[in-house]
Every structure is written in structure tokens, then in C-alpha cells.
N, C-alpha and C. Protein backbone atom coordinates (compact mmCIF):
# COMPACT_ATOMS: atom_id res chain seq x y z
N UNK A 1 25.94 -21.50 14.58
CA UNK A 1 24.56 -21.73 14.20
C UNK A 1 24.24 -20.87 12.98
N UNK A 2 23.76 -21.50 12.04
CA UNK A 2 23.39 -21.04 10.79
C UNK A 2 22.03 -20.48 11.10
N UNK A 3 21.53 -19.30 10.21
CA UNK A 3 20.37 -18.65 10.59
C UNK A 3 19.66 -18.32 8.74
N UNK A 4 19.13 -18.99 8.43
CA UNK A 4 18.48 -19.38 7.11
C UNK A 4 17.09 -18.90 6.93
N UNK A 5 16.67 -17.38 6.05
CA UNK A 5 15.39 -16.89 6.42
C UNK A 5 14.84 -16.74 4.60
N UNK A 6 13.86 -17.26 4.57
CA UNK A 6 13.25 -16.95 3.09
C UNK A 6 13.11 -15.37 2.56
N UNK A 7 13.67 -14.88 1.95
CA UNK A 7 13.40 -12.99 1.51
C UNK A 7 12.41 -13.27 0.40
N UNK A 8 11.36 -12.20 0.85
CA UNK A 8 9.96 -12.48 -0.29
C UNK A 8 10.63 -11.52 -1.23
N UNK A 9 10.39 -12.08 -2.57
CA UNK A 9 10.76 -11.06 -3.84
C UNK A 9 9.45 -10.85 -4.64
N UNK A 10 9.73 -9.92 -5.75
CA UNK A 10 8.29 -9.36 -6.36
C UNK A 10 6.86 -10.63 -6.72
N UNK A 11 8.13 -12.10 -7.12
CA UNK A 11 6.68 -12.75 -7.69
C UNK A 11 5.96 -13.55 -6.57
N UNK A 12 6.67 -13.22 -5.18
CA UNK A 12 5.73 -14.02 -4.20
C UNK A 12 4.63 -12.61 -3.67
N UNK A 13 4.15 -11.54 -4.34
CA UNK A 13 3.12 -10.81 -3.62
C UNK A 13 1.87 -10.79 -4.75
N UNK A 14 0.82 -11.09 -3.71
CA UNK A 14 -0.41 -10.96 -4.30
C UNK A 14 -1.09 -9.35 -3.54
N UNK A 15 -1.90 -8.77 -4.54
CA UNK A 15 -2.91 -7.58 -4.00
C UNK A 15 -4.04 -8.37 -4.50
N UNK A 16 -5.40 -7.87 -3.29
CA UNK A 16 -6.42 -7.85 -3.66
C UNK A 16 -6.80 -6.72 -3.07
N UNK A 17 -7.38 -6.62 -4.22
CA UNK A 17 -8.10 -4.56 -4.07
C UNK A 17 -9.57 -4.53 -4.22
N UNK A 18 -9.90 -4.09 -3.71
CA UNK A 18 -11.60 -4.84 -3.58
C UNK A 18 -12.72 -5.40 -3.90
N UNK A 19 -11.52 -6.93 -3.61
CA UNK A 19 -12.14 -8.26 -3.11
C UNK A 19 -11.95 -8.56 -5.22
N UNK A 20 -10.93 -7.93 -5.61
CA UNK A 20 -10.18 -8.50 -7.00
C UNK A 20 -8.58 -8.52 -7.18
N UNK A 21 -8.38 -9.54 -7.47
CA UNK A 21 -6.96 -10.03 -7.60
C UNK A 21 -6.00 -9.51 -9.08
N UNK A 22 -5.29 -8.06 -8.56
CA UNK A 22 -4.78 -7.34 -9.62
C UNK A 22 -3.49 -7.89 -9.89
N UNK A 23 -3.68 -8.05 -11.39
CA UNK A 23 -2.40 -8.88 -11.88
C UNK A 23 -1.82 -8.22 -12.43
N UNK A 24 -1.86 -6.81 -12.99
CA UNK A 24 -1.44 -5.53 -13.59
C UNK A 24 -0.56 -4.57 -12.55
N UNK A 25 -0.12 -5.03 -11.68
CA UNK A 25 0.11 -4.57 -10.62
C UNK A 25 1.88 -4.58 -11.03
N UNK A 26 2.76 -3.25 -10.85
CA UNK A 26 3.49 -3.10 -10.79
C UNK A 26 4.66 -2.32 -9.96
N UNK A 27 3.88 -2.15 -9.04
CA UNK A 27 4.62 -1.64 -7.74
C UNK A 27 3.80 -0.92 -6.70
N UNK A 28 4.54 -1.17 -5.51
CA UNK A 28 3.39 -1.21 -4.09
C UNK A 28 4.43 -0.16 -3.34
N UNK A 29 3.64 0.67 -2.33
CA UNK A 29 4.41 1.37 -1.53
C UNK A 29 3.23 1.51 -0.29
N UNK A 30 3.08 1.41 1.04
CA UNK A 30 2.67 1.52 1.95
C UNK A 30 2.82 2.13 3.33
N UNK A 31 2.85 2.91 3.92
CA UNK A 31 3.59 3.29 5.29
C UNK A 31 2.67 3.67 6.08
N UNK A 32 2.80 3.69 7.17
CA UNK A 32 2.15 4.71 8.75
C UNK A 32 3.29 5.61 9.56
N UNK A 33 2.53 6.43 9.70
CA UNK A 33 3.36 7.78 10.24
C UNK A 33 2.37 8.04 11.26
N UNK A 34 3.24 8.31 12.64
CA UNK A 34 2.54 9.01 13.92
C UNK A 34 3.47 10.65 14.04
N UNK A 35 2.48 11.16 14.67
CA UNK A 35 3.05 12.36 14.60
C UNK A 35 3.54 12.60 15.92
N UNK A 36 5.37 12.66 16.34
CA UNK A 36 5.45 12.83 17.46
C UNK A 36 6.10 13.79 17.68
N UNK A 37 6.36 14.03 19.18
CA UNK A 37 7.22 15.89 19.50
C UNK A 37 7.81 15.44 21.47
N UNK A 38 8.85 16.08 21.33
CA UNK A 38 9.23 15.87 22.45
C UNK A 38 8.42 16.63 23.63
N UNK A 39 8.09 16.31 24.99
CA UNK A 39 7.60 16.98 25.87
C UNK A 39 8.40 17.48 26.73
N UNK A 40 8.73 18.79 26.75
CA UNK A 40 9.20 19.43 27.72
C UNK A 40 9.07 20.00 28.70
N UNK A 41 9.63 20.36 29.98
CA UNK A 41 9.36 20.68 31.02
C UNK A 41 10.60 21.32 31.88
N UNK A 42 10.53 21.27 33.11
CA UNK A 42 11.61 21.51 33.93
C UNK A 42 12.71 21.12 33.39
N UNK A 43 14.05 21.70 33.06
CA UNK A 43 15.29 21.20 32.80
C UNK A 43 15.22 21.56 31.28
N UNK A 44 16.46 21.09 31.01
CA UNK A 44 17.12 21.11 29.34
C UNK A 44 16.31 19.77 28.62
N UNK A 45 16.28 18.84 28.90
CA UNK A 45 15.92 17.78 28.60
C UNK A 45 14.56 17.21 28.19
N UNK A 46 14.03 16.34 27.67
CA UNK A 46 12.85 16.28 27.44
C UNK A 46 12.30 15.30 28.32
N UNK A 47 11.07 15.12 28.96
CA UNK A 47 10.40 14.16 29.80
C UNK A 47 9.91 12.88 29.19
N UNK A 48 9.35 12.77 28.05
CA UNK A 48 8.84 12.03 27.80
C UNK A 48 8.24 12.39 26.17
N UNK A 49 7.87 11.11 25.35
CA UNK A 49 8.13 11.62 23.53
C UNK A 49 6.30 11.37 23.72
N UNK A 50 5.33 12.51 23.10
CA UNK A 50 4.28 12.08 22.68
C UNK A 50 3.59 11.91 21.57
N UNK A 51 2.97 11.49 21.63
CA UNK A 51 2.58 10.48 20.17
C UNK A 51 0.74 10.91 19.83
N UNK A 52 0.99 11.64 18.60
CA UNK A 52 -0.43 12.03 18.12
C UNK A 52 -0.96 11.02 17.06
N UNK A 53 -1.71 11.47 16.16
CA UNK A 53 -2.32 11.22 15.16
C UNK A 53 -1.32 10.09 14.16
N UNK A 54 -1.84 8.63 13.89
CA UNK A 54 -1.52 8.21 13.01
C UNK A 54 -2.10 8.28 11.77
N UNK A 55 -0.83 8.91 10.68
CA UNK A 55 -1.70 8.46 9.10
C UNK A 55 -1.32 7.61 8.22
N UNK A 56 -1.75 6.99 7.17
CA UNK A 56 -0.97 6.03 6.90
C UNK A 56 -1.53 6.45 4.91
N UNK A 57 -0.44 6.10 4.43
CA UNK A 57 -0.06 6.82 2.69
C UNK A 57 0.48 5.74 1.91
N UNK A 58 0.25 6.05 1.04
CA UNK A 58 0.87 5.30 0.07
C UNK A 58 1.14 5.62 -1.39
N UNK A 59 1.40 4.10 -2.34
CA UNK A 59 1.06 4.14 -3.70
C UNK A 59 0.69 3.03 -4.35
N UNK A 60 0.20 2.73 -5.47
CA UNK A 60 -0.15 1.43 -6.24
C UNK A 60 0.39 1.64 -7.32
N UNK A 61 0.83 1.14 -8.04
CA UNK A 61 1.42 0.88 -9.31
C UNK A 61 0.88 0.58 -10.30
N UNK A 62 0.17 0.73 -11.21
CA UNK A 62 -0.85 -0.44 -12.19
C UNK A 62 -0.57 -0.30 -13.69
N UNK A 63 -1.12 -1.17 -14.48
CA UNK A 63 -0.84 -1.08 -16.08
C UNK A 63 -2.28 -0.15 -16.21
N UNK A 64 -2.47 0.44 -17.03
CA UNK A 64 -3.47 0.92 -17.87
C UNK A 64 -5.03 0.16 -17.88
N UNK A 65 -5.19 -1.02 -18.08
CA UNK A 65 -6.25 -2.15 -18.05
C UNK A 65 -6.47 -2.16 -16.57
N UNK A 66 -5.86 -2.23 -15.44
CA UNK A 66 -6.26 -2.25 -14.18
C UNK A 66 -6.69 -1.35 -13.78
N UNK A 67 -5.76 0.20 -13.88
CA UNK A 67 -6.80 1.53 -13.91
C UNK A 67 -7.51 1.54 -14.55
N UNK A 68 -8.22 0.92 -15.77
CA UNK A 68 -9.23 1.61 -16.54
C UNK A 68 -10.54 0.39 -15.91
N UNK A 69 -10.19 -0.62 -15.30
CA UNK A 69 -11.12 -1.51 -14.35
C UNK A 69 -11.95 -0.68 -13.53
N UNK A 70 -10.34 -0.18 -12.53
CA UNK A 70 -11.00 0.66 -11.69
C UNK A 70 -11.47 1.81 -11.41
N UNK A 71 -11.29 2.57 -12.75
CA UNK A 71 -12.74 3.83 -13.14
C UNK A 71 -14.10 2.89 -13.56
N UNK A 72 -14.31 1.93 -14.03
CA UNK A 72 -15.24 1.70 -14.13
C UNK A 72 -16.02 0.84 -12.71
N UNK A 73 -15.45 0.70 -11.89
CA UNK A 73 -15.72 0.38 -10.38
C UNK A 73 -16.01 1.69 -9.94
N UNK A 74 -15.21 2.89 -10.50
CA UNK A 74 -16.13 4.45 -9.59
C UNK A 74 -17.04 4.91 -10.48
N UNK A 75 -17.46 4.28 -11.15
CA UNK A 75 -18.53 4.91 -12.39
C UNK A 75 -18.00 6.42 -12.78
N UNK A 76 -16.61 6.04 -13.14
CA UNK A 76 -15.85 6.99 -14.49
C UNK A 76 -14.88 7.90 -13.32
N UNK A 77 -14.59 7.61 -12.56
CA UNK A 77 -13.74 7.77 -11.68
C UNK A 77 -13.20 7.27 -10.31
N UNK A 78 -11.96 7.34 -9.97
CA UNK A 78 -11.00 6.63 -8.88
C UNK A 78 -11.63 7.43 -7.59
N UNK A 79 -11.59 8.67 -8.04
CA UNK A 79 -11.25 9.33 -6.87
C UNK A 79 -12.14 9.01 -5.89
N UNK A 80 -13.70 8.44 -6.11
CA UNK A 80 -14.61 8.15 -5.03
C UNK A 80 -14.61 7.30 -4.04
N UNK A 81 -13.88 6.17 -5.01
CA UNK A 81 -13.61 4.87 -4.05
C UNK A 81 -13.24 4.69 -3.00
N UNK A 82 -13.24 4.23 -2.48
CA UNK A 82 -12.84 3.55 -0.78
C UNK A 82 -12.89 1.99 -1.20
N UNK A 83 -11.84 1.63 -1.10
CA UNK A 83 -11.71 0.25 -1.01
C UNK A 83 -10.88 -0.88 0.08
N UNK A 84 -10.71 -1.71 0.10
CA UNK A 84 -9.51 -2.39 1.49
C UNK A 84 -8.92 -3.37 0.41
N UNK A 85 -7.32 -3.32 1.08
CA UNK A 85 -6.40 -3.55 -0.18
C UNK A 85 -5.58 -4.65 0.75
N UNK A 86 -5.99 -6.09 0.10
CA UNK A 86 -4.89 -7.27 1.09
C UNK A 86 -3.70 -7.64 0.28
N UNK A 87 -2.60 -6.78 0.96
CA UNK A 87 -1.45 -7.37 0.46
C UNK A 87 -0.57 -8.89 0.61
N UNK A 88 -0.34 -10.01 0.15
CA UNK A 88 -0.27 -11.35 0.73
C UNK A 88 0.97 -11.30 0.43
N UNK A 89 2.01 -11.71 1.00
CA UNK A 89 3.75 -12.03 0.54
C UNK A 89 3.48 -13.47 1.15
N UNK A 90 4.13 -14.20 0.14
CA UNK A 90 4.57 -15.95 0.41
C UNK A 90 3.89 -16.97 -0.26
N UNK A 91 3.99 -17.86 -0.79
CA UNK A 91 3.41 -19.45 -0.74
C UNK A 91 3.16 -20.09 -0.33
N UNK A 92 2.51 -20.46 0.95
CA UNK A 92 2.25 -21.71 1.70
C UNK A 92 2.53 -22.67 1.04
N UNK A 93 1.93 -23.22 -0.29
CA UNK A 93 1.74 -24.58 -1.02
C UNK A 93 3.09 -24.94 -1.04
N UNK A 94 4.47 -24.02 -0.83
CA UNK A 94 5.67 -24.46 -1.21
C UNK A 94 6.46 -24.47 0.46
N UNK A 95 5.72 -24.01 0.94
CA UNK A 95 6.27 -23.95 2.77
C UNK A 95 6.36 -22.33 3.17
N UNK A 96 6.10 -21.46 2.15
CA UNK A 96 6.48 -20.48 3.07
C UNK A 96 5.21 -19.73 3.90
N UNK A 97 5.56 -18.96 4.72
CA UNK A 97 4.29 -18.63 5.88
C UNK A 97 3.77 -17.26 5.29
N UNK A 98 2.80 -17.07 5.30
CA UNK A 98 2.25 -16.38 4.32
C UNK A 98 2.14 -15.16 5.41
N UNK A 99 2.46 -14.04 4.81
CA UNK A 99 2.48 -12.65 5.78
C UNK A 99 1.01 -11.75 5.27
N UNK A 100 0.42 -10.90 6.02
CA UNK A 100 -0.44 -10.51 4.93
C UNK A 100 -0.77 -9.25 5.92
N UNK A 101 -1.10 -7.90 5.17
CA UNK A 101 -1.24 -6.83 5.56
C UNK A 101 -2.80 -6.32 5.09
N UNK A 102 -3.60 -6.00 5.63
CA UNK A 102 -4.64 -5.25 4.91
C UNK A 102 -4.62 -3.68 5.23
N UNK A 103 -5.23 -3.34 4.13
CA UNK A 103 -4.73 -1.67 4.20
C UNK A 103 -6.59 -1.68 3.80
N UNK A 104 -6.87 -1.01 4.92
CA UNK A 104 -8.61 -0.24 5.53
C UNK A 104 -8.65 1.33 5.14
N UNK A 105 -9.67 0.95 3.86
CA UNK A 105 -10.26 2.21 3.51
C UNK A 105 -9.33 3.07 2.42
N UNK A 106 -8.67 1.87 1.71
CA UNK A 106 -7.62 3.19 0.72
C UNK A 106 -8.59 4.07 -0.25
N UNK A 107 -8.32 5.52 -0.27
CA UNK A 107 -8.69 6.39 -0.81
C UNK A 107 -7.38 7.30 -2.00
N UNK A 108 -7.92 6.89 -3.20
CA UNK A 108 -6.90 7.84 -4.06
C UNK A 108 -7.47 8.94 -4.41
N UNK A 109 -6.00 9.81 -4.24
CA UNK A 109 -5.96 11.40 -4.04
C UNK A 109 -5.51 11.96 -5.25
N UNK A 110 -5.05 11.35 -6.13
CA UNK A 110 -4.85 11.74 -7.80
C UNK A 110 -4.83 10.76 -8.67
N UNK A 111 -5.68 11.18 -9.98
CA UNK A 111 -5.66 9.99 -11.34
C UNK A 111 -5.06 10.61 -12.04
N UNK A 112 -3.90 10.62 -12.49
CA UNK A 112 -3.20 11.14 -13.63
C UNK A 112 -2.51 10.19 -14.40
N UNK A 113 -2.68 10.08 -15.65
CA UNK A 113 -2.08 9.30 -16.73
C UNK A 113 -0.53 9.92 -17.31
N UNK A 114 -0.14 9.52 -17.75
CA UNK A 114 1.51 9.59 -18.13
C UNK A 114 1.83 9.14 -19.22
N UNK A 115 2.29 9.30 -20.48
CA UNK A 115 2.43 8.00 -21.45
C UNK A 115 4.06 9.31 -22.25
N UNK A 116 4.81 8.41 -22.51
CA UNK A 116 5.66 9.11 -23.69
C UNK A 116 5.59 8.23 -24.87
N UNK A 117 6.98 8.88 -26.03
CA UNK A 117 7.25 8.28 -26.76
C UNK A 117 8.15 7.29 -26.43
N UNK A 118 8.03 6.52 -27.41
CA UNK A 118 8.68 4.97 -26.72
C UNK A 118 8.39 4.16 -25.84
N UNK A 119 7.07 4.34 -25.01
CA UNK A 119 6.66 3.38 -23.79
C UNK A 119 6.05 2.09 -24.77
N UNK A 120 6.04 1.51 -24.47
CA UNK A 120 5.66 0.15 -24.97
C UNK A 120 4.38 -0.24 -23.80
N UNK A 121 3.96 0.42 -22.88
CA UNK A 121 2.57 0.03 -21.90
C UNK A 121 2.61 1.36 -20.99
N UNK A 122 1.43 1.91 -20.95
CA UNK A 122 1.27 2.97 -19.97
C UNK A 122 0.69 2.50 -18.27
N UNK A 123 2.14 3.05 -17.56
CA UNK A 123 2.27 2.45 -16.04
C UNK A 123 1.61 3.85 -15.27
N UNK A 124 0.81 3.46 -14.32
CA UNK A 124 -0.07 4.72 -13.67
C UNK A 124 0.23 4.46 -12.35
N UNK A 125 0.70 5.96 -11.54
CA UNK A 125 0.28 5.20 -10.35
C UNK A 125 -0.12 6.02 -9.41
N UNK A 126 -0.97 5.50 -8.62
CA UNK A 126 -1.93 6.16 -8.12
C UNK A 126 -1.68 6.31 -6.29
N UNK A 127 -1.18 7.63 -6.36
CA UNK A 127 -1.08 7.97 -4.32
C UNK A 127 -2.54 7.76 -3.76
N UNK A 128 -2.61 7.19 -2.64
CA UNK A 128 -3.59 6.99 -1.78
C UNK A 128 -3.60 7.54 -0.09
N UNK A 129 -4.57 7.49 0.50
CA UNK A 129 -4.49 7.61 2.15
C UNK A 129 -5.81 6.68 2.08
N UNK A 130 -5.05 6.32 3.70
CA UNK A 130 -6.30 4.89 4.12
C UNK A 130 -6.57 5.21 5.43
N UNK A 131 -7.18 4.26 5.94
CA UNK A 131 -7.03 4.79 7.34
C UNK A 131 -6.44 3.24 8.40
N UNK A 132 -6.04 2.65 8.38
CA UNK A 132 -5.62 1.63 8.62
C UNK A 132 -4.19 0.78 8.28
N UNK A 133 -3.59 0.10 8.59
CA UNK A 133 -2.87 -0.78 8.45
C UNK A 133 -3.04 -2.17 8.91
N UNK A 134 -3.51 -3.17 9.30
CA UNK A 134 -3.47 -4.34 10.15
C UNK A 134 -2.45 -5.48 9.78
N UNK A 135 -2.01 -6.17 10.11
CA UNK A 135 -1.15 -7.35 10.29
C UNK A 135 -1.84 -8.36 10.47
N UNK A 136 -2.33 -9.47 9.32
CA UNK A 136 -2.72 -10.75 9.82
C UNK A 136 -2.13 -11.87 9.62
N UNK A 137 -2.15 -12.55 10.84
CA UNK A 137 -1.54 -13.89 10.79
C UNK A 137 -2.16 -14.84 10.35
């Protein structure tokens, strides 16, 4: 039995970052982290793994024109914002099933610009914390 699965590559993902469709977008990074520790007790061994606080981090990637959008969405700065960020992987119109993540409440934690000699476009990118992850079908 053959097992045949579509792999989403860069040009099947859309972001919308709040409630605008960034086309300047050059790289995505997302995760959740729980904080866990073994519980110990009687014996060498551990009883049982417990599970604290989830946080969830990231990054956005953008050209220059998309950050400079979105200082003017914080009235001359990022750092205020709170926004919810829907990541979409797939095409329906072509058959594929569209996956889609929303990330609740991203907050960026540094604006720093970067540029050398020889760049031909200044790429920014901006670490965040959110408070969310969801999965929609």
C-alpha cells in the first residue's frame, strides 16, 4: 500500500496579522512550551511527570514595508500591539485541506532593524510571546 501525503512548502502559507494579509512575510517560527519536572517520592524513581505553565514564543519575519505598516498600526511603535496572527497552510481551490493555526494575543518583545552593505532589501524580524496557540479545522 502506497501512502501519498501533500508536504506544504513556503508558497502554500498565508499570515494574517491583524485581520491583514502580509505579503512581505519572510519567515515564520511558532512554538508552545509547558514547563515540566519529574515528581518524586518514595523510591529512586519518579511517580508521575507534572506539567505547569504553558508559554508559547516565537518569530515573524518581514520586509521593511510590512514593519513600517506595522509601526504605524502602534502609532510609531510595535511594541504595544497585541494582535492574533492566522497562519493558513494549503489550497483548497486545488484539493488540498487547509490547516490553520491562530496564534492569540502575539505581543513583540523587540524592534530592531538590521541593514548591511550589500543587502538589496532590509529583512526584520521580530520575537514575540502570545498567549495562545489553537488548531482550526
Amino acid at each position: 500500500m502506497a501512502f501519498n501525503s501533500r508536504q506544504y512548502e513556503w508558497a502554500d502559507l498565508t499570515l494574517i496579522l491583524g485581520g491583514r494579509d502580509v505579503t512581505g512575510i519572510r519567515g515564520v517560527k511558532y512554538s508552545e512550551k509547558a514547563e515540566k519536572e519529574a515528581l518524586f517520592a518514595k523510591g529512586r524513581h519518579a511517580h508521575s511527570i507534572q506539567t505547569g505553565n504553558i508559554a508559547v514564543e516565537g518569530e515573524i519575519t518581514l520586509l521593511q514595508s510590512e514593519y513600517e505598516a506595522l509601526v504605524t498600526a502602534g502609532n510609531g511603535s510595535i511594541l504595544g500591539l497585541s494582535l492574533d496572527g492566522v497562519f493558513a497552510y494549503g489550497n483548497p481551490a486545488v484539493g488540498d485541506p487547509l490547516i490553520t493555526d491562530r496564534v492569540i494575543g502575539i505581543s513583540f518583545t523587540e524592534a530592531a532593524k538590521e541593514f548591511k552593505q550589500g543587502d538589496k532589501f532590509m529583512e526584520i524580524t521580530l520575537p514575540f510571546v502570545a498567549l495562545a496557540v489553537k488548531n482550526q479545522a
